[in-house]
C-alpha atoms as a PDB file:
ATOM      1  CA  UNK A   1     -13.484 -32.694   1.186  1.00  0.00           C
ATOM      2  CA  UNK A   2     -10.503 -30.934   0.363  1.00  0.00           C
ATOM      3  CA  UNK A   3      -6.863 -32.172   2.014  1.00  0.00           C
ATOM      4  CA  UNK A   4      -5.985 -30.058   4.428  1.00  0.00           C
ATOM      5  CA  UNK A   5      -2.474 -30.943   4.072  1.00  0.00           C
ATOM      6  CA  UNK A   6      -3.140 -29.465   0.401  1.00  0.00           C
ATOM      7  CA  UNK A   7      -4.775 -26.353   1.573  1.00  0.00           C
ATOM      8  CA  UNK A   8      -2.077 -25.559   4.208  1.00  0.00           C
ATOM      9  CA  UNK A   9       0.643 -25.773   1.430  1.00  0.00           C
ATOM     10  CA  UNK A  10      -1.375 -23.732  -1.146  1.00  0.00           C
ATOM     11  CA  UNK A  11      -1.321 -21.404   1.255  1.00  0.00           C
ATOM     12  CA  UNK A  12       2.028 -21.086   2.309  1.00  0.00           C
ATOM     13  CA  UNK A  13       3.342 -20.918  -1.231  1.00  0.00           C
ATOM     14  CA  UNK A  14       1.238 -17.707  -1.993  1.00  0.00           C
ATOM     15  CA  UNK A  15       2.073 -16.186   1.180  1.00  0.00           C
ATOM     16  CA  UNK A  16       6.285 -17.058   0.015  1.00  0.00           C
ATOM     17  CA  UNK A  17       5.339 -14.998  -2.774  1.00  0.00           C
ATOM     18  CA  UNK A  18       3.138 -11.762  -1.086  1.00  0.00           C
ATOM     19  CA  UNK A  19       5.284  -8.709  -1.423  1.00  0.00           C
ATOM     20  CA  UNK A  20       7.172  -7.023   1.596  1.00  0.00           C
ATOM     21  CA  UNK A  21       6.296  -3.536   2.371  1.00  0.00           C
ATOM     22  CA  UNK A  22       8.528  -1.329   3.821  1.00  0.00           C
ATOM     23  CA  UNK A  23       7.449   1.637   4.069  1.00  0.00           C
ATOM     24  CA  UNK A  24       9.333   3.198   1.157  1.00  0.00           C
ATOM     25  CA  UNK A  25       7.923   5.801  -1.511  1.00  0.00           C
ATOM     26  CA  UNK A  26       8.587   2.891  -3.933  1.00  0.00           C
ATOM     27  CA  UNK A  27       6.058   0.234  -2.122  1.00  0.00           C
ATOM     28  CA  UNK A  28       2.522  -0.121  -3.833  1.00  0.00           C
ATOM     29  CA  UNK A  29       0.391   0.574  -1.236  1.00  0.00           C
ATOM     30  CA  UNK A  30      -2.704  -1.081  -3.035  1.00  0.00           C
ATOM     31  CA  UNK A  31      -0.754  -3.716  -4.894  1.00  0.00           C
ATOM     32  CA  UNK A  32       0.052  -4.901  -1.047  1.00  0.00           C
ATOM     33  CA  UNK A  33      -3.019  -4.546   0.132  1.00  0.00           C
ATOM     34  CA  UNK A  34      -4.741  -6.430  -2.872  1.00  0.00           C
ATOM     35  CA  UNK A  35      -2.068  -9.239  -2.485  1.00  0.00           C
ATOM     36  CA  UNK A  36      -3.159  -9.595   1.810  1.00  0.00           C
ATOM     37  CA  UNK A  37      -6.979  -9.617   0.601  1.00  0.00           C
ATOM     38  CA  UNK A  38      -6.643 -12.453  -1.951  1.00  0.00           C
ATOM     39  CA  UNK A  39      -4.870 -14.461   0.195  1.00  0.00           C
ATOM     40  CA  UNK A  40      -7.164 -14.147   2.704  1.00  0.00           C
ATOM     41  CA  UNK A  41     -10.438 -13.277   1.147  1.00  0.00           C
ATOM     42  CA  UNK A  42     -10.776 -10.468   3.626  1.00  0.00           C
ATOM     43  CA  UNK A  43     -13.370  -8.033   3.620  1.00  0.00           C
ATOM     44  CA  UNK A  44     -14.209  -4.900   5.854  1.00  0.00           C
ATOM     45  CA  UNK A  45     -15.703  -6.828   8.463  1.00  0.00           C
ATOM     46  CA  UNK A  46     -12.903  -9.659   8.638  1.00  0.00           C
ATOM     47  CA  UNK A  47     -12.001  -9.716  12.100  1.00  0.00           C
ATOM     48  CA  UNK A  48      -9.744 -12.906  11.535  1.00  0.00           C
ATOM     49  CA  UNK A  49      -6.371 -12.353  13.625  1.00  0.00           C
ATOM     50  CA  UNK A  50      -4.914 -14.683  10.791  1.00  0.00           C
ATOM     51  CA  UNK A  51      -5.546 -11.553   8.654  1.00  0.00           C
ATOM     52  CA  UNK A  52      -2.985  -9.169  10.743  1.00  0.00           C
ATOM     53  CA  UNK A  53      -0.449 -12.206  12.040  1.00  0.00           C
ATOM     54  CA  UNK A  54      -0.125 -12.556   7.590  1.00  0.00           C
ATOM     55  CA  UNK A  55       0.339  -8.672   7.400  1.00  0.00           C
ATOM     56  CA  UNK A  56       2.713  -8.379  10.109  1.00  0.00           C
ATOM     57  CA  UNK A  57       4.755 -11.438   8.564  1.00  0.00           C
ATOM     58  CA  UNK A  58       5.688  -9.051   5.456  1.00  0.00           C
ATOM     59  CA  UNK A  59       5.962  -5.536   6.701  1.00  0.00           C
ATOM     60  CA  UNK A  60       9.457  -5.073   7.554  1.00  0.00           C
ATOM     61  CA  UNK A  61      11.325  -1.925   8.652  1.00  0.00           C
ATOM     62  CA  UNK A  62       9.206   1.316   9.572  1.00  0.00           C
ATOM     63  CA  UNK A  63       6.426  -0.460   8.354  1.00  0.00           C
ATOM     64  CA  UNK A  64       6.921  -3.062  10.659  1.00  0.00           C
ATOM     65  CA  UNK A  65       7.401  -0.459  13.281  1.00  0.00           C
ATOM     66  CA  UNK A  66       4.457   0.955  12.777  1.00  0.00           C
ATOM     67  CA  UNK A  67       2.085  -1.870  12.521  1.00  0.00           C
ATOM     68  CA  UNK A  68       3.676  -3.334  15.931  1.00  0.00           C
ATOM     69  CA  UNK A  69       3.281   0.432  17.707  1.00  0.00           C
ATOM     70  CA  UNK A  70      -0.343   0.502  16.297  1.00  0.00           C
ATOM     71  CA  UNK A  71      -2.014  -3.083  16.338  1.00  0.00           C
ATOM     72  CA  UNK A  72      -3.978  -2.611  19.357  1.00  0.00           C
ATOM     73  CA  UNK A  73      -6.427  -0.294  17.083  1.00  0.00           C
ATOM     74  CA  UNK A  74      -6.969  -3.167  14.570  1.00  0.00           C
ATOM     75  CA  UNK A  75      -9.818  -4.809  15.727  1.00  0.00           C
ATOM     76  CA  UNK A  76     -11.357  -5.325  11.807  1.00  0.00           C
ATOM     77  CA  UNK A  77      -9.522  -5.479   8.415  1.00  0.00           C
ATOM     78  CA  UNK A  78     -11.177  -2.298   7.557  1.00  0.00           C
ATOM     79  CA  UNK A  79      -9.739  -0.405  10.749  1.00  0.00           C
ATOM     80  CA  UNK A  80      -5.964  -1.638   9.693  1.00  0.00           C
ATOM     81  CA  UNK A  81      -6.516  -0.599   5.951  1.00  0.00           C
ATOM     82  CA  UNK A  82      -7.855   2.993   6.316  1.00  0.00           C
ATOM     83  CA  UNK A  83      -4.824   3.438   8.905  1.00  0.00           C
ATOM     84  CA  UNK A  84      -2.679   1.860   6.410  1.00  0.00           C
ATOM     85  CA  UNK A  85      -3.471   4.005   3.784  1.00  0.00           C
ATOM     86  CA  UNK A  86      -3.221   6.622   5.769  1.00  0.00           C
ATOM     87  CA  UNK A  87      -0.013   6.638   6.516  1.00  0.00           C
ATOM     88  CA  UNK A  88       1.571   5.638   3.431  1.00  0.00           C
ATOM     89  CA  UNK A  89      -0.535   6.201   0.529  1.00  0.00           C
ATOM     90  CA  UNK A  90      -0.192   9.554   1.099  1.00  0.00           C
ATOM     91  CA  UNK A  91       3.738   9.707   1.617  1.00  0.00           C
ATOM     92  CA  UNK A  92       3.836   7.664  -1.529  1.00  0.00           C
ATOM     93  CA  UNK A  93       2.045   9.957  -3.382  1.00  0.00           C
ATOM     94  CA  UNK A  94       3.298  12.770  -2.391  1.00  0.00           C
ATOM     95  CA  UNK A  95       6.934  11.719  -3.514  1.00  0.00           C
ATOM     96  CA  UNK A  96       5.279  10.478  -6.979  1.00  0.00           C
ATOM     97  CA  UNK A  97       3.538  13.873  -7.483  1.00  0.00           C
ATOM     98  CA  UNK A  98       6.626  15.580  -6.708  1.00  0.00           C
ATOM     99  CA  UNK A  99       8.904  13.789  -9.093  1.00  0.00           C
ATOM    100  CA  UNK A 100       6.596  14.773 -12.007  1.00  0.00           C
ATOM    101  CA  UNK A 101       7.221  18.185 -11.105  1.00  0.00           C
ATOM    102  CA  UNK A 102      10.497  18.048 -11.229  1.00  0.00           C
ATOM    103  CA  UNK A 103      10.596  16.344 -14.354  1.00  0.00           C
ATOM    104  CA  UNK A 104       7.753  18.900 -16.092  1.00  0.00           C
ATOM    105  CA  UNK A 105       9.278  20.597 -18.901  1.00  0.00           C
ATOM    106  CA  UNK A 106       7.521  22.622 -21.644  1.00  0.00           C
ATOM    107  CA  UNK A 107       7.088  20.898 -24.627  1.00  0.00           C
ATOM    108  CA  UNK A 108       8.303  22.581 -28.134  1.00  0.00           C
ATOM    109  CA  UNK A 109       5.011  23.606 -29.086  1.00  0.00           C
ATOM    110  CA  UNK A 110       3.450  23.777 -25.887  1.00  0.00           C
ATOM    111  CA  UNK A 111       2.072  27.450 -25.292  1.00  0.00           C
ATOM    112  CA  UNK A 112       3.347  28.917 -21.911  1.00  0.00           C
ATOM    113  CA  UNK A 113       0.388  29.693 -20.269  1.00  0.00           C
ATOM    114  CA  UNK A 114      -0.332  25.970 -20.480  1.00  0.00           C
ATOM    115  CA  UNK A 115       2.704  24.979 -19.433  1.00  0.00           C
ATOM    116  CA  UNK A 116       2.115  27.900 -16.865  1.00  0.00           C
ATOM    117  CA  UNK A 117      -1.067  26.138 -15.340  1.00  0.00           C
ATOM    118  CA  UNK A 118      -0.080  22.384 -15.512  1.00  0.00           C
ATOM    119  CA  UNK A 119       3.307  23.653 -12.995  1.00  0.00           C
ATOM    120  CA  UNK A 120       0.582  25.562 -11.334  1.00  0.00           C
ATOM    121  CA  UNK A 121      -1.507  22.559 -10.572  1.00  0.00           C
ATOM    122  CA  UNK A 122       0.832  20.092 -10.048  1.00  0.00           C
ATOM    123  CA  UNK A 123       2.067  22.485  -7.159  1.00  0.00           C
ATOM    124  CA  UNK A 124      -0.997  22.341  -5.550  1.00  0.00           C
ATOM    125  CA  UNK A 125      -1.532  18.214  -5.739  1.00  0.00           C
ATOM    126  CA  UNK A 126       1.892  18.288  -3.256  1.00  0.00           C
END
């Protein structure tokens, strides 16, 4: 039988070293969620309040925010990670998609009607 005492310790180390998620365009949405699910071996019918007492101890800021204004609609991992994504996947996104934009130039030997279209359909991923 494994030492609790052990387990307990284990534990708490690879919690010390989950990620904090604030909210920012910068946070990895799925690197963070990856990091809650392998500590916790949660799957979409995990209905462990463990789960969302570990997610709440690493979102700070607007995330934090958030996640306190919304827990009453967690009642399953799977209900807290479509929200999740929901609202910050997308904002994250968005910014990354936007920055490539920016930063598209034509190439030397780039024809511009190709140049023309990639601008073209990079505008319509924001």
């Amino acid at each position: 039988m494994i030492d609790k005492t052990l387990l307990i310790t284990a534990r708490k180390a690879r919690f010390d070293e989950l990620p904090n998620f604030s909210g920012r365009p910068s946070d990895d949405v799925e690197h963070f969620l990856k990091s809650i699910k392998n500590i916790v071996k949660a799957n979409n019918e995990s209905d462990n309040p463990e789960i969302f007492e570990i997610v709440r101890g690493k979102l700070i800021q607007s995330a934090g925010l958030w996640f306190d204004n919304n827990e009453q609609y967690f009642k399953k991992w799977s209900d807290f990670e479509t929200a999740f994504r929901n609202r910050y996947f997308s904002t994250t996104m968005m910014h990354t998609k936007f920055d490539k934009l920016q930063q598209r130039k034509q190439l030397h030997d780039e024809p511009i009607t190709s140049y023309f279209d990639d601008v073209i359909n990079l505008c319509r991923e924001i």
